[in-house]
N, C-alpha and C. Protein backbone atom coordinates (compact mmCIF):
# COMPACT_ATOMS: atom_id res chain seq x y z
N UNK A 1 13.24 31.47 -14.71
CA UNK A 1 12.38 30.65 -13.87
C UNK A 1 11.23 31.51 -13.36
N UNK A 2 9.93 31.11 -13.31
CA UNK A 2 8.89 31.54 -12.91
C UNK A 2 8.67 32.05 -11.68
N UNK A 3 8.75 32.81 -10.90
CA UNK A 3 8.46 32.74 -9.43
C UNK A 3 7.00 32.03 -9.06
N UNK A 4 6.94 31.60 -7.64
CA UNK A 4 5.58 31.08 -7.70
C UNK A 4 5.69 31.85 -5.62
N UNK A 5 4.25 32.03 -6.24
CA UNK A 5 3.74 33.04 -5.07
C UNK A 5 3.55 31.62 -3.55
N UNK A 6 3.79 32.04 -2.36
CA UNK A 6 4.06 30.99 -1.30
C UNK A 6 2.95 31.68 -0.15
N UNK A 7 2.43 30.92 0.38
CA UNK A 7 1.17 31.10 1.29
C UNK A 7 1.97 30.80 2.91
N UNK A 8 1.97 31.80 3.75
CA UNK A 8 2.20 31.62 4.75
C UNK A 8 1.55 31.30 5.92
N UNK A 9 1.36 29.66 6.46
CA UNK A 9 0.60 29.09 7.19
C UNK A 9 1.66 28.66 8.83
N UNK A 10 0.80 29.13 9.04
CA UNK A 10 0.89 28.33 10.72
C UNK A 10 0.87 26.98 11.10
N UNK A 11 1.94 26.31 11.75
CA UNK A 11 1.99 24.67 11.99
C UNK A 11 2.42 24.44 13.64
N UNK A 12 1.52 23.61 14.24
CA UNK A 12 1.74 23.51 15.65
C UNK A 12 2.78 22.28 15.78
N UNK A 13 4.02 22.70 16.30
CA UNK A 13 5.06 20.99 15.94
C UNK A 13 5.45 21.13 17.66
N UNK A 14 5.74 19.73 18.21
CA UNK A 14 5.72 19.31 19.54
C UNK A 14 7.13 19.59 19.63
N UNK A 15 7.32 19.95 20.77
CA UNK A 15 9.44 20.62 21.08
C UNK A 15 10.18 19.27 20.07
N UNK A 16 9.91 18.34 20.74
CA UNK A 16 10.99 17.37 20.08
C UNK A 16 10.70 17.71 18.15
N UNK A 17 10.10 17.74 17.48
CA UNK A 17 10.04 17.72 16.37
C UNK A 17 10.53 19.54 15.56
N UNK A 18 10.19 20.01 16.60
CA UNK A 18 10.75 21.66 16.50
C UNK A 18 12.31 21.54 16.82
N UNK A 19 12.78 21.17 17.54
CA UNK A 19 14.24 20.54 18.04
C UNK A 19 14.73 19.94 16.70
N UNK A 20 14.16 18.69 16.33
CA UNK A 20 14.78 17.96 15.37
C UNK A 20 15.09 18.98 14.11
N UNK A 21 14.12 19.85 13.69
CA UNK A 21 13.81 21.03 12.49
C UNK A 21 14.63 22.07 12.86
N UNK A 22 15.51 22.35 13.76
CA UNK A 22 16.20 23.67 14.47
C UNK A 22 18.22 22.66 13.93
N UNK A 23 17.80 21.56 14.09
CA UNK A 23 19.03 20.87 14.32
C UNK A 23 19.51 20.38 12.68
N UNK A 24 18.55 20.14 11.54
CA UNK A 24 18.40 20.13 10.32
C UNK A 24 19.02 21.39 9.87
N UNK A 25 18.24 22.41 10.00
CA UNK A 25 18.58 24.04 9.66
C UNK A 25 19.86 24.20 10.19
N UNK A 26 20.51 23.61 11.32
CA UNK A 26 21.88 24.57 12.32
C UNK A 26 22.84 23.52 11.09
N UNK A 27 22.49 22.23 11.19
CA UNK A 27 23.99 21.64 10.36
C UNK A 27 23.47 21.46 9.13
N UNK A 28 23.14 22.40 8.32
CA UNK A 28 23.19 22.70 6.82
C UNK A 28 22.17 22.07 6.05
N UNK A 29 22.27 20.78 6.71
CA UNK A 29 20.81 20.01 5.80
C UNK A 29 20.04 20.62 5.22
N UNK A 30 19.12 21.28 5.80
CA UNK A 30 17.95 22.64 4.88
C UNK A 30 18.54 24.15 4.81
N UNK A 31 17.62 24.98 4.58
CA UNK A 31 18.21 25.94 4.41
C UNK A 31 16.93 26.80 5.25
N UNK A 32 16.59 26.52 5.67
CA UNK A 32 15.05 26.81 6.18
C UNK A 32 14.16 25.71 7.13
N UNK A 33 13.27 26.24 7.92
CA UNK A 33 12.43 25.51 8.40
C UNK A 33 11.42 25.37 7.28
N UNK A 34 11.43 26.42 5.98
CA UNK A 34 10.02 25.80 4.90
C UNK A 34 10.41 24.59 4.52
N UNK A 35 11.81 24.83 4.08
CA UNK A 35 12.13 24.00 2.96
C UNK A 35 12.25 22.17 3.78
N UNK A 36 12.38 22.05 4.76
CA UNK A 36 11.79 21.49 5.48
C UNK A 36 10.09 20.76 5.30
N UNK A 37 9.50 22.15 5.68
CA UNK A 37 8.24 21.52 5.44
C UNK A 37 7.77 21.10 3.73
N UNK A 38 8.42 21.38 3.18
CA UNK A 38 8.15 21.53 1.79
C UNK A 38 8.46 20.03 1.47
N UNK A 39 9.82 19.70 1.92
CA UNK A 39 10.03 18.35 1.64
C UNK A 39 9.23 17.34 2.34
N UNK A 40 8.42 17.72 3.34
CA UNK A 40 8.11 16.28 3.98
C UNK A 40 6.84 16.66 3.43
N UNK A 41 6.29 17.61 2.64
CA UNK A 41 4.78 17.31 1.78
C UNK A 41 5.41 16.72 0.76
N UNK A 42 6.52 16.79 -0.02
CA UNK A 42 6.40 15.91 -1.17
C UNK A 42 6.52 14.81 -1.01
N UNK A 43 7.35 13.98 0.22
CA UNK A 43 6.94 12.49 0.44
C UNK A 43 5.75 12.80 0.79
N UNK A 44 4.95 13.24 1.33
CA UNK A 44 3.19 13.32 1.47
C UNK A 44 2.63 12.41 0.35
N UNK A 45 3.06 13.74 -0.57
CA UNK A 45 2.11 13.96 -1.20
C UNK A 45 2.55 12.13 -2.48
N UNK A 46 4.04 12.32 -2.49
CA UNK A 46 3.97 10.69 -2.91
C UNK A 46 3.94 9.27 -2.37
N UNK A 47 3.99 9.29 -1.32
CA UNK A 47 2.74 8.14 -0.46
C UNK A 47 1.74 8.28 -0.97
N UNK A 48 1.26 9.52 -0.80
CA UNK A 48 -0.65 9.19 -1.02
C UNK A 48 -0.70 8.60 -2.52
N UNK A 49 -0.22 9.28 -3.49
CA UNK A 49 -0.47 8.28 -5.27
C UNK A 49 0.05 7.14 -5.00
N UNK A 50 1.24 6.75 -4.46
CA UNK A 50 1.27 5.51 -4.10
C UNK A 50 0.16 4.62 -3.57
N UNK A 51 -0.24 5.15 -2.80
CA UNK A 51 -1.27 4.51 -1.39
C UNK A 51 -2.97 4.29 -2.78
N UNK A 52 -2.96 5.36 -3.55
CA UNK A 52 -3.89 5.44 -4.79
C UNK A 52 -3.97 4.40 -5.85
N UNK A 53 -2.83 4.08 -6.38
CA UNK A 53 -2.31 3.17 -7.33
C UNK A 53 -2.52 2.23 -6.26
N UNK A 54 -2.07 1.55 -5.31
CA UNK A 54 -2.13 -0.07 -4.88
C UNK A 54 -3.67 0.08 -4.56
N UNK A 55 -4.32 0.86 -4.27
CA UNK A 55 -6.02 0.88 -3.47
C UNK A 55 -6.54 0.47 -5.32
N UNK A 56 -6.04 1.13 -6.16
CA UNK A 56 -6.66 0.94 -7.90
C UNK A 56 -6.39 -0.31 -7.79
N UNK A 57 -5.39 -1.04 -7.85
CA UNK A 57 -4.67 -2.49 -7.90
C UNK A 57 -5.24 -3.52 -7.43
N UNK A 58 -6.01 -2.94 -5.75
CA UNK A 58 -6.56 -3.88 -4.91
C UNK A 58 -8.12 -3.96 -5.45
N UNK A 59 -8.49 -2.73 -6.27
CA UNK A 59 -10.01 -2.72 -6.56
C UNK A 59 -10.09 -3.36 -8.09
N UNK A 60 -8.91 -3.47 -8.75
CA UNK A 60 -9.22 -4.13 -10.03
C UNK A 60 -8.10 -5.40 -9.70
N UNK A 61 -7.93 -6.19 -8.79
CA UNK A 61 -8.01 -7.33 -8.43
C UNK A 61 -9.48 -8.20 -7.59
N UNK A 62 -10.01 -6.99 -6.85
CA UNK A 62 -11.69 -7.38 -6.52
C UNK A 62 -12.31 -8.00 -7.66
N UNK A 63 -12.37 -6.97 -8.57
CA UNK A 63 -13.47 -6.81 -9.51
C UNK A 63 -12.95 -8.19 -10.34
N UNK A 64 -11.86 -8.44 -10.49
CA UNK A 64 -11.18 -9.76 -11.70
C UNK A 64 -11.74 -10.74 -10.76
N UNK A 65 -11.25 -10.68 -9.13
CA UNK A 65 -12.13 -11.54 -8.66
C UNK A 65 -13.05 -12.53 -8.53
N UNK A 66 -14.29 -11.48 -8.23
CA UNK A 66 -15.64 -10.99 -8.54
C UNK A 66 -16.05 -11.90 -9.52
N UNK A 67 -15.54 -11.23 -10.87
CA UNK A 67 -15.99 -11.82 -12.40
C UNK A 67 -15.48 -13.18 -13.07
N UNK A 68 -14.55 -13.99 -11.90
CA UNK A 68 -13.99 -14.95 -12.42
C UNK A 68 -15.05 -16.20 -11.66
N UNK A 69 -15.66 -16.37 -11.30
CA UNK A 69 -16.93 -17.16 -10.64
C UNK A 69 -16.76 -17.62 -9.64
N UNK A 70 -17.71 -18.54 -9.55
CA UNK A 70 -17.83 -19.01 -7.92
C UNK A 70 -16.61 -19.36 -7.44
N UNK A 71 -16.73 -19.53 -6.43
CA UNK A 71 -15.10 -20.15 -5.19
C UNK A 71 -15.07 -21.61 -5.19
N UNK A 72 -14.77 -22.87 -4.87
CA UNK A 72 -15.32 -23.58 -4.71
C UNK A 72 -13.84 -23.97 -3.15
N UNK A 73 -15.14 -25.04 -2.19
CA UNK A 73 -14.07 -25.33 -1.30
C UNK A 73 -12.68 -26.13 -0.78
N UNK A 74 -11.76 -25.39 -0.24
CA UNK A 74 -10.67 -25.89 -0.18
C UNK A 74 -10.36 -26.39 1.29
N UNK A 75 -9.97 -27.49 1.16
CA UNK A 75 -9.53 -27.97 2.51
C UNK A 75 -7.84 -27.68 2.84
N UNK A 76 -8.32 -26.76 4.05
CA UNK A 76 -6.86 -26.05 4.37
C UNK A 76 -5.64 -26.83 4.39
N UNK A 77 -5.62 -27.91 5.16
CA UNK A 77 -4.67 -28.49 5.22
C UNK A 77 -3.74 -29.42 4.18
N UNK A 78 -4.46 -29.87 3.23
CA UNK A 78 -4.28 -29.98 2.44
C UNK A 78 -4.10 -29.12 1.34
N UNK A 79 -4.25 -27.85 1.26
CA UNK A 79 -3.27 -26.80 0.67
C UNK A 79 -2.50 -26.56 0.95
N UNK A 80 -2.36 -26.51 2.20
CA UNK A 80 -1.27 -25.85 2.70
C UNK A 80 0.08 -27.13 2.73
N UNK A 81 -0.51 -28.65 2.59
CA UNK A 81 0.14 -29.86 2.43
C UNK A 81 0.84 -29.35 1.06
N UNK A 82 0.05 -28.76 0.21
CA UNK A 82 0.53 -28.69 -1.96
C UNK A 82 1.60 -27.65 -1.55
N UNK A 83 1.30 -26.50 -0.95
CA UNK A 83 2.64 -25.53 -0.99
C UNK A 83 3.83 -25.71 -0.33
N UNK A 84 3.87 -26.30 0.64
CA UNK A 84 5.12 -27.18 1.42
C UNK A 84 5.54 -27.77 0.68
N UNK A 85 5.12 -28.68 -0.20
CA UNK A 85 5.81 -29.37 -1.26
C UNK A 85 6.16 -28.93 -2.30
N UNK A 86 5.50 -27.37 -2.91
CA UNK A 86 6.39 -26.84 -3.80
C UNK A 86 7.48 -26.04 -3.36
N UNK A 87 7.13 -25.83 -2.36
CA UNK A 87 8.61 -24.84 -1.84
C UNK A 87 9.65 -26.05 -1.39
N UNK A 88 9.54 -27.17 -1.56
CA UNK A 88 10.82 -28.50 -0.76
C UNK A 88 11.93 -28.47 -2.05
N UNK A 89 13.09 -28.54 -1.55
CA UNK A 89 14.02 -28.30 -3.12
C UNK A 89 13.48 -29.78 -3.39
N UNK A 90 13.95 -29.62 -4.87
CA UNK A 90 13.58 -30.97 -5.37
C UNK A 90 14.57 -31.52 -5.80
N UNK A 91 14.97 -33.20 -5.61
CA UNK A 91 16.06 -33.89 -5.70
C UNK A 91 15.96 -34.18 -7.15
């Protein structure tokens, strides 16, 4: 296995969250306060492609949008009359 060289940074954490990270490390959970931080960048870091992919999703649902033409108007209540009736079981 490769070693990979580790950068030692400074992090300001509020008692309670230093507490919670002291109490992780004492009953075995981590093995470290890094490994700790290490894990809560990789949910980071996979939220954010998550958060990437649905923002792609939401911008190529714009754009289909966009390119599918004009709107034309709907009277609310009467939509909202059509979906009540598809959601009613049907006899």
């Amino acid at each position: 296995m490769k070693a990979t060289s580790m950068r030692t940074l400074t992090v300001s954490l509020t008692p309670k969250q230093a507490g919670r990270m002291k109490d992780a490390v004492d009953s075995g959970d981590y093995a470290s306060n890094s490994e700790i931080v290490r894990d809560a960048l990789r949910l980071w870091e996979q939220r954010e492609e998550i958060r990437a992919i649905e923002l792609e999703h939401l911008r190529r649902a714009y754009t289909e949008g966009k390119a599918s033409g004009e709107g034309e108007p709907v009277d609310r209540r009467e939509f909202l009359k059509g979906l009540k009736q598809e959601r009613s079981p049907r006899v």
